[in-house]
C-alpha atoms as a PDB file:
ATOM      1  CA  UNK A   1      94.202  73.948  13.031  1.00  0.00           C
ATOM      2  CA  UNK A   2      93.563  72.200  16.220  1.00  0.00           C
ATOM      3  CA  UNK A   3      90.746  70.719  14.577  1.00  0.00           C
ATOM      4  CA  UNK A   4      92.844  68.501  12.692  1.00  0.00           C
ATOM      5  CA  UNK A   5      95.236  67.934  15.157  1.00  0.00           C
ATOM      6  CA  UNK A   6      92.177  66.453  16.891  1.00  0.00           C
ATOM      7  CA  UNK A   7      91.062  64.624  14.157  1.00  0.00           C
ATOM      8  CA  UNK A   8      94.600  63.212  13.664  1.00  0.00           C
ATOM      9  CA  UNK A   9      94.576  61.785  16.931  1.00  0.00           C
ATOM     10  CA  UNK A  10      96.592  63.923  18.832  1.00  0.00           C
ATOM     11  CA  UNK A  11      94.911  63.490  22.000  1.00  0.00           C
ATOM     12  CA  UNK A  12      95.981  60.225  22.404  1.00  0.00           C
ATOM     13  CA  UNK A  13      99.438  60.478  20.438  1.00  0.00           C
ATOM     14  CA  UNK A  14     103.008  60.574  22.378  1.00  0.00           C
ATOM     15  CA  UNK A  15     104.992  62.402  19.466  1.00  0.00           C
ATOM     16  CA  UNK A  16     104.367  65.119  16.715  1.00  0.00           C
ATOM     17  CA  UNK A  17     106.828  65.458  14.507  1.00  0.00           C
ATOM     18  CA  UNK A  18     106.819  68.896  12.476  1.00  0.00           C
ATOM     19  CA  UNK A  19     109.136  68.507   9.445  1.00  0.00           C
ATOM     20  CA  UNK A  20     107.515  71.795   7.784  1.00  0.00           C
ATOM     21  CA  UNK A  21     109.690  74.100   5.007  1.00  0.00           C
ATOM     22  CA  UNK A  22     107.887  77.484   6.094  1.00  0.00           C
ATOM     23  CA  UNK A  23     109.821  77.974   9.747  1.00  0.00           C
ATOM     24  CA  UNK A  24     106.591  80.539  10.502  1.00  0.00           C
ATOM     25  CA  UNK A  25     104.458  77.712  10.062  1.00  0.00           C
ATOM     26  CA  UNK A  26     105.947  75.609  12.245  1.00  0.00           C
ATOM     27  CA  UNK A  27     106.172  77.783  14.798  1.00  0.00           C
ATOM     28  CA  UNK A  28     103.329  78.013  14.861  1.00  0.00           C
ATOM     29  CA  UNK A  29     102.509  74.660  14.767  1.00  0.00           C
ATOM     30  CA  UNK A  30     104.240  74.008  18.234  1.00  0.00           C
ATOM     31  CA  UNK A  31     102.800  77.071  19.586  1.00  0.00           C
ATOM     32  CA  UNK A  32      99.568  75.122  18.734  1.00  0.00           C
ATOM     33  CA  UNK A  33     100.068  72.019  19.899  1.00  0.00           C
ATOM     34  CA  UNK A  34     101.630  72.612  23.310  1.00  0.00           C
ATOM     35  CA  UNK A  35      98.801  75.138  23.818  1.00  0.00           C
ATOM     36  CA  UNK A  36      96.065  72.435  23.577  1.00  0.00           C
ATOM     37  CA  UNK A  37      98.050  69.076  23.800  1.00  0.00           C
ATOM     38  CA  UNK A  38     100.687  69.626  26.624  1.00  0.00           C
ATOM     39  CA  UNK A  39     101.398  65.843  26.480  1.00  0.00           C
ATOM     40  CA  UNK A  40     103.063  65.813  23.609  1.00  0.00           C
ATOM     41  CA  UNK A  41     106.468  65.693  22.737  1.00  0.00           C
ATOM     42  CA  UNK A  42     107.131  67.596  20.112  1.00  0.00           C
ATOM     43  CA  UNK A  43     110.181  66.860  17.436  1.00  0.00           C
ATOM     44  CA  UNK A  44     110.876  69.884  15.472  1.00  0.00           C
ATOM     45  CA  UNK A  45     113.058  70.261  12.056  1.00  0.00           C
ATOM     46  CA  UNK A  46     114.991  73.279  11.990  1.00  0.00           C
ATOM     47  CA  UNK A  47     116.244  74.672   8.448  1.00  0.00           C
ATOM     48  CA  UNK A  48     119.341  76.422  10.557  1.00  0.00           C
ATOM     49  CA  UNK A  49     120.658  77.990  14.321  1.00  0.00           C
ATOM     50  CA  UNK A  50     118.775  81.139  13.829  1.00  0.00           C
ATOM     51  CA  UNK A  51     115.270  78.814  13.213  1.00  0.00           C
ATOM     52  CA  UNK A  52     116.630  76.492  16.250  1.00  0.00           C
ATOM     53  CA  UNK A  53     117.116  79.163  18.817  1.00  0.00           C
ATOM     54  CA  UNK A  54     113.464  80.073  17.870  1.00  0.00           C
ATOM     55  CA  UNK A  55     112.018  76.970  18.449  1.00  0.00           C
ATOM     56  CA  UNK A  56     113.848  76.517  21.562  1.00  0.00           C
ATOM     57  CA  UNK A  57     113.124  79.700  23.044  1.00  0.00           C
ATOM     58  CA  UNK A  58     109.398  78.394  22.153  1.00  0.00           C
ATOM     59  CA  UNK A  59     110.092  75.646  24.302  1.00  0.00           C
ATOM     60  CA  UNK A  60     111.028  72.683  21.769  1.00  0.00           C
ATOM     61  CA  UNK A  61     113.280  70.144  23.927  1.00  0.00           C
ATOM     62  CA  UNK A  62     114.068  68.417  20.497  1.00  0.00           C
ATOM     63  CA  UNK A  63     115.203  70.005  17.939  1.00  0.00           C
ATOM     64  CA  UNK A  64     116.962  68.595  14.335  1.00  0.00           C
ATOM     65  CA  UNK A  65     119.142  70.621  12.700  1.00  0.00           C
ATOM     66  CA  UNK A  66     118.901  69.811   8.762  1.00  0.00           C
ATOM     67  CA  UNK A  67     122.465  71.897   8.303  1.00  0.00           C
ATOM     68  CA  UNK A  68     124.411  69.380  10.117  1.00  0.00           C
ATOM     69  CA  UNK A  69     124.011  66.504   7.757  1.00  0.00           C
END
């Protein structure tokens, strides 16, 4: 909800980390965010390639792969 996005302080935040375990969720989360907070830079958890290529297709620059530890 962008309402709480706001209320977190993302207007005046540099970084959102999304470390969600639903990868629907956080997709949505960064469709969200760079909708109404384009100055973010968003760091995204990824449970595996399939979920990364996703998210970077979405437009997510950074990306963590949890498989690779």
């Amino acid at each position: 909800r962008v309402d709480l996005l706001e209320s977190a302080g993302a207007h005046k935040a540099k970084v959102l980390l999304v470390a969600l375990d639903n990868p629907e969720k956080a997709k949505e989360l960064v469709h969200t965010a760079k909708r109404h907070f384009p100055h973010l830079t968003v760091l995204v958890r990824a449970r595996g390639r399939s979920d990364a290529f996703e998210l970077h297709d979405a437009g997510v620059e950074h990306i963590y792969r949890e498989t690779f530890d």
